[in-house]
Protein backbone atom coordinates (compact mmCIF):
# COMPACT_ATOMS: atom_id res chain seq x y z
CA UNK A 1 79.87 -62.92 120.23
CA UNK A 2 83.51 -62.03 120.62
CA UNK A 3 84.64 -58.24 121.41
CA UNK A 4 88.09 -58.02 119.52
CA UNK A 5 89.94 -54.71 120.59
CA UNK A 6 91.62 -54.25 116.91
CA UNK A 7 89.91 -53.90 113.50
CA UNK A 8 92.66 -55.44 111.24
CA UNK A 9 94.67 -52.33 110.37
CA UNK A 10 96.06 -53.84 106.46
CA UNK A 11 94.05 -53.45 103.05
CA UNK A 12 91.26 -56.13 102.98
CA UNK A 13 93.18 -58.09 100.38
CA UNK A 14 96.55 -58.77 102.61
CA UNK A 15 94.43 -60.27 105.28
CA UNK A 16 95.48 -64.17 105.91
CA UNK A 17 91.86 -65.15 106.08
CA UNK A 18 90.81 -67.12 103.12
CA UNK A 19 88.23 -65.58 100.44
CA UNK A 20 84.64 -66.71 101.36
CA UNK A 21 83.37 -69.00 98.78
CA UNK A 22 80.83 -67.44 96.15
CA UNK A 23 77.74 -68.73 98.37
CA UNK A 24 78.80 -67.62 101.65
CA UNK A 25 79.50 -64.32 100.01
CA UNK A 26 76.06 -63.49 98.63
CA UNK A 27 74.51 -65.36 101.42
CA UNK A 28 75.88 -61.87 103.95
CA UNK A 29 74.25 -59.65 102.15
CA UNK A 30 70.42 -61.46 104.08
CA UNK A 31 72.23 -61.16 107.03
CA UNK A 32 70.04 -58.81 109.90
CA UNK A 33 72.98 -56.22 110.13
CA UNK A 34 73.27 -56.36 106.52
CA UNK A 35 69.96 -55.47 106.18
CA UNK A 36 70.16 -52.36 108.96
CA UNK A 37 73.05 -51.00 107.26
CA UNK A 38 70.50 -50.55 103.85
CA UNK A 39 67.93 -48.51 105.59
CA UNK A 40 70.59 -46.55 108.17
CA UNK A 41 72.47 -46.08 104.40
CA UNK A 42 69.43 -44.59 103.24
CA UNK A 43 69.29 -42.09 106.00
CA UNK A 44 73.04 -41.07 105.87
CA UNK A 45 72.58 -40.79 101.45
CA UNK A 46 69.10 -38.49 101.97
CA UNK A 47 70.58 -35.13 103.52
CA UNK A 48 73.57 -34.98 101.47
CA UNK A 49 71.79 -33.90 98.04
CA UNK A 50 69.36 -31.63 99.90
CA UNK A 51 72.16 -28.90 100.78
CA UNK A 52 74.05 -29.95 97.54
CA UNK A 53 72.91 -31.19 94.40
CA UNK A 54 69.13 -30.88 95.10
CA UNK A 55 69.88 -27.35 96.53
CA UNK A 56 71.73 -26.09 93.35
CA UNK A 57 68.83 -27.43 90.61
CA UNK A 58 66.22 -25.27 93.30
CA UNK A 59 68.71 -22.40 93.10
CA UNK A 60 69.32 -22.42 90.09
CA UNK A 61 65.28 -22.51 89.04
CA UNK A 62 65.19 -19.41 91.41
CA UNK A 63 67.34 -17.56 89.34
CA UNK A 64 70.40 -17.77 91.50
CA UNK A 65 73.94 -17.39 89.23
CA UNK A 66 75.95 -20.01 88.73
CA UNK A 67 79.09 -18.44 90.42
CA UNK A 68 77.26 -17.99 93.90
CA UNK A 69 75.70 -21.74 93.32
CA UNK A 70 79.16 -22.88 93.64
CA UNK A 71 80.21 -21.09 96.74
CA UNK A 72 77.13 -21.89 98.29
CA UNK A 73 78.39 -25.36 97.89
CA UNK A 74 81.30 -25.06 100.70
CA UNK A 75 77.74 -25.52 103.20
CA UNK A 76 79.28 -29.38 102.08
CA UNK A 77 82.61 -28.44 104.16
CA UNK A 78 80.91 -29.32 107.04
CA UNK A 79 81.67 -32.84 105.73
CA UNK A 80 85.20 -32.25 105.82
CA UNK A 81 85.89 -31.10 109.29
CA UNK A 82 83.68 -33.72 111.15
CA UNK A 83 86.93 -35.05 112.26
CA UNK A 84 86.92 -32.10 114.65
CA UNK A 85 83.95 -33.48 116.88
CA UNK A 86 84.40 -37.19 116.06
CA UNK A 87 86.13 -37.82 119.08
CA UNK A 88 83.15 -36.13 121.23
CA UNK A 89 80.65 -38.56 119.08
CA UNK A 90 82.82 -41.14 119.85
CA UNK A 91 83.33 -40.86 123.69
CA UNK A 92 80.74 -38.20 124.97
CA UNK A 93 77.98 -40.04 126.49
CA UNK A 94 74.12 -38.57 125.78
CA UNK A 95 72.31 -38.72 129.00
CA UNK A 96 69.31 -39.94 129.17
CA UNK A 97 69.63 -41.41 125.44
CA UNK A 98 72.87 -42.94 125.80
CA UNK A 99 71.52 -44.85 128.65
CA UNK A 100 68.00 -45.35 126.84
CA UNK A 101 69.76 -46.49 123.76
CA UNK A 102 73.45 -46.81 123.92
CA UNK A 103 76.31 -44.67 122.73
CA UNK A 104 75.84 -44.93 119.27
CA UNK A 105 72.33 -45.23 119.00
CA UNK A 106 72.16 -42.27 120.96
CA UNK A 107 74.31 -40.04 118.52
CA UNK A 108 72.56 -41.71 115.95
CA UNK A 109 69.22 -40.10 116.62
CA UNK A 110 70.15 -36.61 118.29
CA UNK A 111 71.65 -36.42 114.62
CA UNK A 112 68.29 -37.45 112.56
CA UNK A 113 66.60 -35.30 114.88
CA UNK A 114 68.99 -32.17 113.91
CA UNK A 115 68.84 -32.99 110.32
CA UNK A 116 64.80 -32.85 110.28
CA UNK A 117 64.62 -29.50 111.66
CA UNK A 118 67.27 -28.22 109.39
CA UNK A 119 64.99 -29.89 106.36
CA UNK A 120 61.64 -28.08 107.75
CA UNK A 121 63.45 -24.98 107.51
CA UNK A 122 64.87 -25.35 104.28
CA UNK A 123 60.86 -26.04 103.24
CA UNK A 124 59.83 -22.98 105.00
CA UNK A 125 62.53 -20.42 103.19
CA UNK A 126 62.49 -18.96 99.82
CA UNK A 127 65.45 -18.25 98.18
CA UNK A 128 64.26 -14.75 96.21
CA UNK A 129 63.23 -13.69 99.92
CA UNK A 130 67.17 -13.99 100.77
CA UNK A 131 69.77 -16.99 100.63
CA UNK A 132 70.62 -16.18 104.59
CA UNK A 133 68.22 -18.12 106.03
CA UNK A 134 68.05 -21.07 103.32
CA UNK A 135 72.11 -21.39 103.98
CA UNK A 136 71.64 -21.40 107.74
CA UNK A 137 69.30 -24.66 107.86
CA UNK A 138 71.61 -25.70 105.26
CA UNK A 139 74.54 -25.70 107.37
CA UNK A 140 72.17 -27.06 110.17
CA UNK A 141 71.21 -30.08 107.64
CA UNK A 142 75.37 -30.43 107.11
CA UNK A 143 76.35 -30.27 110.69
CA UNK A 144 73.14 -32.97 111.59
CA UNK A 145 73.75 -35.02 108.82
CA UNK A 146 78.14 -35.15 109.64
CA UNK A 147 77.34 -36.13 112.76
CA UNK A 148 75.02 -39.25 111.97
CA UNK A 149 77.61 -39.75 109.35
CA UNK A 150 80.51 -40.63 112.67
CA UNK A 151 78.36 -42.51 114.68
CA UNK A 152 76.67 -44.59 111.67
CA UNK A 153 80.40 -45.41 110.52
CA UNK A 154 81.44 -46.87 113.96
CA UNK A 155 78.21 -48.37 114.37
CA UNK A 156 78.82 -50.25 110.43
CA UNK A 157 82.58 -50.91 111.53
CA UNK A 158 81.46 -52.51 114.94
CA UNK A 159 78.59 -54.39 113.48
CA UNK A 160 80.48 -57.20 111.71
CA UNK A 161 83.88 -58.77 111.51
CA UNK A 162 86.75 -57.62 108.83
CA UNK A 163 85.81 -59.95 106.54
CA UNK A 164 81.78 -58.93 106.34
CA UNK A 165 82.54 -55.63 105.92
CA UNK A 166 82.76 -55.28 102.45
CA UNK A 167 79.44 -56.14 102.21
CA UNK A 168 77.75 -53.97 105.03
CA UNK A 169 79.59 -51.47 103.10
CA UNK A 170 77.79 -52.62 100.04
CA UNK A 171 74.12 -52.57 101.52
CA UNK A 172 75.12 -49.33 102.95
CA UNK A 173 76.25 -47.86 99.75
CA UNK A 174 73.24 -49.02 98.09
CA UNK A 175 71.18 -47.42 100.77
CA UNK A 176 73.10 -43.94 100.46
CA UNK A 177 72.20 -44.07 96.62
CA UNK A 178 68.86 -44.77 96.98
CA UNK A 179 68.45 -42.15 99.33
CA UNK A 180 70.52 -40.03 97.00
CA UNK A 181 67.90 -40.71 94.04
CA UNK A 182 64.94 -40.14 96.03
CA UNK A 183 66.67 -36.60 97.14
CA UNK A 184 67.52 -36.25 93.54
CA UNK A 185 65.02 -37.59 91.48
CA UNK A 186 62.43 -37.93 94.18
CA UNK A 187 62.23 -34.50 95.24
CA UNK A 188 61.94 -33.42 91.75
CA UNK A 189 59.15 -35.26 90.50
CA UNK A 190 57.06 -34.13 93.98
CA UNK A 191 58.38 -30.62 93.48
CA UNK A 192 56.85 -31.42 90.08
CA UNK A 193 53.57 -33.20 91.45
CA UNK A 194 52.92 -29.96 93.76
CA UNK A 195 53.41 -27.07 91.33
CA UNK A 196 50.65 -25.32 90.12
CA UNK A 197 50.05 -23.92 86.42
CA UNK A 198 52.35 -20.83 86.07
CA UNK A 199 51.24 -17.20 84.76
CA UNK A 200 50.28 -17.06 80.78
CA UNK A 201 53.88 -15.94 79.75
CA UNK A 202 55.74 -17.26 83.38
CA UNK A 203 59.73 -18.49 82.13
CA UNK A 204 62.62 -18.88 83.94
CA UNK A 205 62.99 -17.38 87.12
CA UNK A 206 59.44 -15.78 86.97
CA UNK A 207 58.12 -18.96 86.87
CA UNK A 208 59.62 -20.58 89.76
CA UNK A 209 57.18 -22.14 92.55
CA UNK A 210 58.79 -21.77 96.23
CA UNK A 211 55.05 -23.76 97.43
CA UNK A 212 56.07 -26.92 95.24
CA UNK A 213 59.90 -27.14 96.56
CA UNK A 214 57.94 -26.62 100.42
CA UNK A 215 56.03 -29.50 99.70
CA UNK A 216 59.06 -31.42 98.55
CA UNK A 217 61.34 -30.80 101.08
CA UNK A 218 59.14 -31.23 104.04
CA UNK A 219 58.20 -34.88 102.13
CA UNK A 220 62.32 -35.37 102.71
CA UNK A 221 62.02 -34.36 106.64
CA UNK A 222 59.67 -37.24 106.62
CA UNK A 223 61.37 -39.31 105.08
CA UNK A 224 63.91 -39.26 107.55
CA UNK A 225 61.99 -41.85 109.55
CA UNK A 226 63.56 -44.45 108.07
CA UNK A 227 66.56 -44.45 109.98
CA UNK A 228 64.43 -43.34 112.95
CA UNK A 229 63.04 -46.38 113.11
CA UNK A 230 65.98 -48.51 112.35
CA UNK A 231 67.93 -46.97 115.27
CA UNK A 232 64.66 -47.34 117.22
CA UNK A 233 64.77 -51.28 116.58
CA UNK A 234 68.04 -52.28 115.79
CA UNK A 235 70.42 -53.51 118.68
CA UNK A 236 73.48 -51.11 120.15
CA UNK A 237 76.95 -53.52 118.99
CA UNK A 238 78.78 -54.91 122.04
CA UNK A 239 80.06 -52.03 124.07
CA UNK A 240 83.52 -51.65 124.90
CA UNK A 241 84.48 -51.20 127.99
CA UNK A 242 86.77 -48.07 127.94
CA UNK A 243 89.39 -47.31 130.46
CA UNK A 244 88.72 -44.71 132.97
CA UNK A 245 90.74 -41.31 132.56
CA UNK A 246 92.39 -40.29 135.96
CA UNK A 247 92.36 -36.33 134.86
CA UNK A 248 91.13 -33.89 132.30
CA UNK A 249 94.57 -34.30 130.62
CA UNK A 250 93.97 -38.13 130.26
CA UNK A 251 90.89 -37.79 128.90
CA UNK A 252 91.88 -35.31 126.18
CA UNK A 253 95.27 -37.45 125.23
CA UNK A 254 92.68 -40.39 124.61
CA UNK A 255 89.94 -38.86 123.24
CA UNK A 256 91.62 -36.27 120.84
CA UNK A 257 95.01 -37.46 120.21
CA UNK A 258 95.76 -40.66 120.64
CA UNK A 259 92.92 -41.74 117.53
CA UNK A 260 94.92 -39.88 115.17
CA UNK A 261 98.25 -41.29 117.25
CA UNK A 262 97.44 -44.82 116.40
CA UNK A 263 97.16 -44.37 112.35
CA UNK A 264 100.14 -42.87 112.53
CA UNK A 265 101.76 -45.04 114.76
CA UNK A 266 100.67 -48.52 112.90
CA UNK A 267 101.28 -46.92 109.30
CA UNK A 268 104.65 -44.73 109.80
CA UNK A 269 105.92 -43.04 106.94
CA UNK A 270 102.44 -44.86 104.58
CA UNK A 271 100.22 -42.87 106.42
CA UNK A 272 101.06 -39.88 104.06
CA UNK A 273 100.53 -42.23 100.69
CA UNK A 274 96.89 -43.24 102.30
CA UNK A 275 95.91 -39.97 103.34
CA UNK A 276 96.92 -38.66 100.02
CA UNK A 277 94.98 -41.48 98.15
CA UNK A 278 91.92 -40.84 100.38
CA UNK A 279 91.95 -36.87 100.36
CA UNK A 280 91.74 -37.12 96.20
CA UNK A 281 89.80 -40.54 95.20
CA UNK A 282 86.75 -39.10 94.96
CA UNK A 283 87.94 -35.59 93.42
CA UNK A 284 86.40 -36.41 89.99
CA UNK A 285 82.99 -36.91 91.00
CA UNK A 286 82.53 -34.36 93.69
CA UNK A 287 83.48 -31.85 91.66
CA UNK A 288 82.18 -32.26 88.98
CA UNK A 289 78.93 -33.30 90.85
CA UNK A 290 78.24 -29.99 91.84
CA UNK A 291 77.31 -28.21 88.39
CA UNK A 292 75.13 -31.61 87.27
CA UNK A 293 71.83 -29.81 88.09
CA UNK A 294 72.23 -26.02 87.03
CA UNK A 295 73.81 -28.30 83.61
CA UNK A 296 70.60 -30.27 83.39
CA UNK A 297 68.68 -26.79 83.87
CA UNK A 298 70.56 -25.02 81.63
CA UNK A 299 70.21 -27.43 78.69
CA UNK A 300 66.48 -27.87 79.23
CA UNK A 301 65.51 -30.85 80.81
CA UNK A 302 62.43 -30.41 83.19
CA UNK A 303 62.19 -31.52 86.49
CA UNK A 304 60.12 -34.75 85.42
CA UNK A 305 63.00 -35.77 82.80
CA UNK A 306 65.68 -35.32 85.31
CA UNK A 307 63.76 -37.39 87.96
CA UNK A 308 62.72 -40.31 85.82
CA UNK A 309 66.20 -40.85 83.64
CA UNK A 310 67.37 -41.18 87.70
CA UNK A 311 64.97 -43.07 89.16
CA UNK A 312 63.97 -45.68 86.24
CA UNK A 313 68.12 -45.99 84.73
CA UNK A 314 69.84 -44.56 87.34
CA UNK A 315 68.82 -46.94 90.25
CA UNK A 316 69.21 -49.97 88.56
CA UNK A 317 72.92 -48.86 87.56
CA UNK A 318 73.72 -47.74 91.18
CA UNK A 319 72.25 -50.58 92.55
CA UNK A 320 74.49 -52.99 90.47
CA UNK A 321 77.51 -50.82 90.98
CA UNK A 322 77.09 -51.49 94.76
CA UNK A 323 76.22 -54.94 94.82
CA UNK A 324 79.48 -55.81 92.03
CA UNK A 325 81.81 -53.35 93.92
CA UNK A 326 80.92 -55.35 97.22
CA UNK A 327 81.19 -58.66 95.91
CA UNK A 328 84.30 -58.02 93.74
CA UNK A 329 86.07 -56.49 96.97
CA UNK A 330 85.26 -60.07 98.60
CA UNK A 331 86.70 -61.94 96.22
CA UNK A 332 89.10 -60.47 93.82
CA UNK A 333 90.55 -57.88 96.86
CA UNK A 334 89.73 -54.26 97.96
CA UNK A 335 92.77 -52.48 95.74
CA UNK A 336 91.65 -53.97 92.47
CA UNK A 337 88.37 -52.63 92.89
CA UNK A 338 89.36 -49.15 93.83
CA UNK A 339 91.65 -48.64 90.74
CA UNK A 340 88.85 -50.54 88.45
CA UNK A 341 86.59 -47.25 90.28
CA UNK A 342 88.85 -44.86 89.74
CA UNK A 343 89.02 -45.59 86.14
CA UNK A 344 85.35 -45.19 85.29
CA UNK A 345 84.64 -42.72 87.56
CA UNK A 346 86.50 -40.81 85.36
CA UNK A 347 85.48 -41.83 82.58
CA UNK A 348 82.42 -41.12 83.33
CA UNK A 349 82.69 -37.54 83.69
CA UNK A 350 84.04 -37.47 79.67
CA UNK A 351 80.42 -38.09 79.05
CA UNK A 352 79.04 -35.50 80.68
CA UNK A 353 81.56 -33.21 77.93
CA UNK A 354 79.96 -35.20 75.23
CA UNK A 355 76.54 -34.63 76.40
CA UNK A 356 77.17 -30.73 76.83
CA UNK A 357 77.39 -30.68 72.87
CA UNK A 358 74.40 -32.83 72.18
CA UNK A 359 71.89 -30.43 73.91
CA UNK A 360 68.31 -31.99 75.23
CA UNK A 361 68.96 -35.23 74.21
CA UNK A 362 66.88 -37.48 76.79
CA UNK A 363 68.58 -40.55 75.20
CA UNK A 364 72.02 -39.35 75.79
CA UNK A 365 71.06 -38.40 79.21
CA UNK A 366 70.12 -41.88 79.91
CA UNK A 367 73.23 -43.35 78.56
CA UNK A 368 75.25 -40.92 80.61
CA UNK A 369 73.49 -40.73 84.15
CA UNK A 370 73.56 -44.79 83.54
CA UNK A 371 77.31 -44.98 83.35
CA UNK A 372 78.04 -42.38 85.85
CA UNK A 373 75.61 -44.11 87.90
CA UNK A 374 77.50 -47.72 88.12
CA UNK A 375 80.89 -46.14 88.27
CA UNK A 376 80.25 -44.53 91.36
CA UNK A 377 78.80 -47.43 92.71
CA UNK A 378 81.46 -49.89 92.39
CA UNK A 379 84.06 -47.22 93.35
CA UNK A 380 81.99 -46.18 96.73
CA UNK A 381 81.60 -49.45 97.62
CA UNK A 382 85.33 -50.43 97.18
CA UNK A 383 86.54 -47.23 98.87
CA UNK A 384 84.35 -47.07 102.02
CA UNK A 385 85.23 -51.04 102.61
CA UNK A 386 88.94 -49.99 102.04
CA UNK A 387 88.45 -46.95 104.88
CA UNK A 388 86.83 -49.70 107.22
CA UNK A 389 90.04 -51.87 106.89
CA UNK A 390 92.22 -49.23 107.80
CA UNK A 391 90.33 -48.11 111.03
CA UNK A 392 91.12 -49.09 114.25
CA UNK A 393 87.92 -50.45 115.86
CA UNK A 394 88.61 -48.95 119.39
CA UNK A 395 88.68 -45.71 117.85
CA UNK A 396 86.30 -46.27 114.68
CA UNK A 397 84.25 -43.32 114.80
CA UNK A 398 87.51 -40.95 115.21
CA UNK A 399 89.72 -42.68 112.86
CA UNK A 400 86.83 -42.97 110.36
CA UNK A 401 85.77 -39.42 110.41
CA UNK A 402 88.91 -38.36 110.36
CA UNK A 403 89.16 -40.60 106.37
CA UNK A 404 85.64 -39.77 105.23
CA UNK A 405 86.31 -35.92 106.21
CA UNK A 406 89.61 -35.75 103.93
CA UNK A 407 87.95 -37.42 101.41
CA UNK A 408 85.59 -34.36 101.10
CA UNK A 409 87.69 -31.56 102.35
CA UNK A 410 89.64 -30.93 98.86
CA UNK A 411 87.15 -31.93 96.38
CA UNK A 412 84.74 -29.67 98.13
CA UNK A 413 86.57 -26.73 98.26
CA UNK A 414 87.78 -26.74 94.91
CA UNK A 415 84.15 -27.53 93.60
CA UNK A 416 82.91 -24.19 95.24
CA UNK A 417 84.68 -22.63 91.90
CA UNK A 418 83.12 -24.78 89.71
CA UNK A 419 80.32 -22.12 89.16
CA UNK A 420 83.31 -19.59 87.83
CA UNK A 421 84.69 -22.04 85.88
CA UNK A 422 81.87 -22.72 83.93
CA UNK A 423 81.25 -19.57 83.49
CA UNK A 424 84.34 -18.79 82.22
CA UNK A 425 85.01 -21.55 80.01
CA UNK A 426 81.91 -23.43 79.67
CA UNK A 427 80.44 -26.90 80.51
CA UNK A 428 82.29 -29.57 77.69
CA UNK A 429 85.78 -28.07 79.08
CA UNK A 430 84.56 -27.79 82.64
CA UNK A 431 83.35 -31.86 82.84
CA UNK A 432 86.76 -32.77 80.84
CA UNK A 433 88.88 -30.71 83.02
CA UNK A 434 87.58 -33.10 85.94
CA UNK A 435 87.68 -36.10 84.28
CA UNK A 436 91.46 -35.49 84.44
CA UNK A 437 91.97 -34.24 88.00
CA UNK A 438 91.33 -38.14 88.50
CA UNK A 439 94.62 -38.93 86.61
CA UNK A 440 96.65 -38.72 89.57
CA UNK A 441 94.21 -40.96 91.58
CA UNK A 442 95.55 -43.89 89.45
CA UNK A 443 98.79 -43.47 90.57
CA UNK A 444 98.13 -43.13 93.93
CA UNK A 445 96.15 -46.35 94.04
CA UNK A 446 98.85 -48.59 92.36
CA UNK A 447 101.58 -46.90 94.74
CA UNK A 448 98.80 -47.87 97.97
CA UNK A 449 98.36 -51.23 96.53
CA UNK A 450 102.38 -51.90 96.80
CA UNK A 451 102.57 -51.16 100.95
CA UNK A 452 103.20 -54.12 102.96
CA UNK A 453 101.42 -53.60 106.65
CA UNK A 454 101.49 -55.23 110.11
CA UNK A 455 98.27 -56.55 111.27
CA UNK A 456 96.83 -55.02 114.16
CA UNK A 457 96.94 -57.39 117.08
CA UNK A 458 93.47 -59.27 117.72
CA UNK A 459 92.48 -57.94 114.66
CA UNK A 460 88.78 -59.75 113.22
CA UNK A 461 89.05 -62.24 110.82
């Protein structure tokens, strides 16, 4: 197997290799690393919904308000500053596991092993008690699960060639959703499964079960052994050999700066366009995701409703999402696919305003969650494939938590006023109003599509 120094630093549609033909496409996504990135996926997509989504429908059951729900949400900003230790993740050797396992492997399972403990606390906390301690293994969940998000990036981006990437990124994607439905839908119906029958009279908050969500959330610690065992058994990617810093200030010029040096050096006065396009792409959705669950809560839908219109339509839309976003991305380029995304994902939040004045309508709910479903899925799958071309593979897990961190850092601090907002002006205008902050994502994406970039030198074909 070759060790190129260089991922190919252009948009995976400028690159001089020629398209794979249909078969050789599909045929990737059977390949072994293929395969790893769908259960590692699933143990990157499983925390995420635990100290977000999943955390505001418990909340929300327990009574909490809708404005604090939404500040309680910035616990998700620990997404957007895991640029800060990426270069430790990405240089800082783990004795005795880096040596056990390798660099990345190592990472890899110090951060499962932090985001477990965070989830058994999170089980072992009510809410009415005191949000302190829920928030605290919260943040630990955050922190663990940022971490395994840097070292599972560099270990996709070193995993495969330029070319196979859009694919890993495809199996991963479909793994994160998965994940994401069994911490969203999952947890619900156990939460469900475990409750017992509430006092004659029990409504609302009164009525609220901290025992069932224990149950549920230690099932999610658990179910963290999924990418346990894939780290466990899947190889560490060729190692690099790094050269050796003479002096502490060395070190710290290659470790901290020069990552962030190189983008900037290879892209020039485009680096401010990309960043741009990647701090807002996902704006839509992220904020918007954050006031799903108190919606669903507020217009009725039990726990059971909410988990099966996920599990039954939802995973069959996310998983074709993933798989066309992938396979579109081979063949028709990484650009078209991210403006096609853009488009619905958008879209798709106009039907959560439309739903807002139908009430408990199961039907509409299945329509909806359907349609958000596949939007995100082709978009994700597109956008993470367009991060990986941009990254410089002797600094992936730097450069690429530096991307996946501004991706979050905006959306997630303006979601933490979504709870206000609603509020103040209700849910129909709330779900328009983000439906258009994706207007300017459109623009962003044709004016990305336009730049013209030099190869990196040795780049993978």
């Amino acid at each position: 197997m070759d060790n190129p120094k260089f991922m190919s630093a252009q948009p995976a549609e400028t690159s001089t290799a020629p398209s794979l033909p249909w078969r050789d496409a599909l045929k990737v996504y059977l390949e072994p690393a293929t395969l790893r990135m769908l259960a590692l996926g699933f143990s990157a997509g499983l925390p995420l919904l635990l100290v977000l989504g999943t955390l505001s429908f418990r909340l929300r059951e327990a009574g909490i308000d809708r404005t604090t729900i939404g500040y309680l949400s910035w616990v998700g900003l620990a997404y957007g500053f895991k640029w800060v230790w990426a270069p430790l993740v990405d240089r800082l050797p783990l004795p005795p596991l880096t040596t056990l396992l390798g660099r990345r492997r190592g990472w890899l399972l110090l951060a499962q092993g932090v985001v477990i403990a965070g989830l058994v606390g999170m089980a072992l906390n009510d809410p009415r008690q005191g949000l302190a301690p829920l928030i605290w293994c919260a943040l630990l969940v955050a922190f663990g699960s940022a971490t395994q998000d840097i070292a599972l990036d560099a270990f996709r981006i070193e995993s495969a060639e330029t070319r196979k990437q859009a694919a890993l990124a495809a199996a991963y994607q479909t793994g994160y959703r998965l994940a994401m439905i069994w911490a969203g839908a999952g947890v619900l119906w156990v939460a469900a499964w475990a409750e017992v029958a509430p006092a004659a009279g029990a409504t609302g908050a009164a009525a609220y079960q901290n025992g069932a969500w224990k149950t549920a959330y230690l099932v999610m610690a658990a179910s963290m052994a999924v990418g346990v065992l894939t780290v466990l058994l899947s190889p560490e990617p060729v190692r690099r050999v790094l050269p050796k810093a003479r002096n502490a200030a060395e070190w710290l010029q290659s470790v901290l700066i020069e990552p962030f040096a190189d983008f900037i050096r290879r892209y020039k006065w485009q680096a401010a366009l990309i960043l741009s396009l990647i701090a807002i792409y996902r704006i839509s959705d992220v904020v918007m995701g954050i006031m799903a669950n108190p919606f669903y809560v507020d217009m009725g839908f039990t726990k059971d409703e909410v988990a099966t219109v996920s599990k039954i339509y939802g995973v069959v839309m996310t998983l074709a999402g993933a798989f066309v976003g992938g396979v579109l991305s081979m063949r028709l380029g990484v650009m078209r696919v991210l403006m096609l995304g853009a488009v619905l994902s958008a879209a798709s939040n106009l039907l959560f305003a439309w739903l807002a004045s139908r009430g408990h309508d199961l039907t509409a709910l299945i329509a909806v969650v359907s349609a958000d479903n596949l939007a995100g899925g082709i978009a994700s799958a597109a956008f993470i494939a367009y991060l990986s071309s941009l990254t410089n593979i002797s600094y992936s897990a730097t450069q690429y938590a530096l991307f996946s961190s501004l991706m979050l850092l905006l959306p997630k601090f303006i979601a933490g006023y979504s709870g206000a907002f609603v509020d103040a002006h209700g849910y129909a205008q709330f779900f328009t109003a983000t439906a258009f902050l994706g207007v300017p994502v459109l623009l962003l994406v044709a004016l990305a599509a336009r730049i013209t970039t030099t190869k990196a030198p040795a780049g993978r074909q």
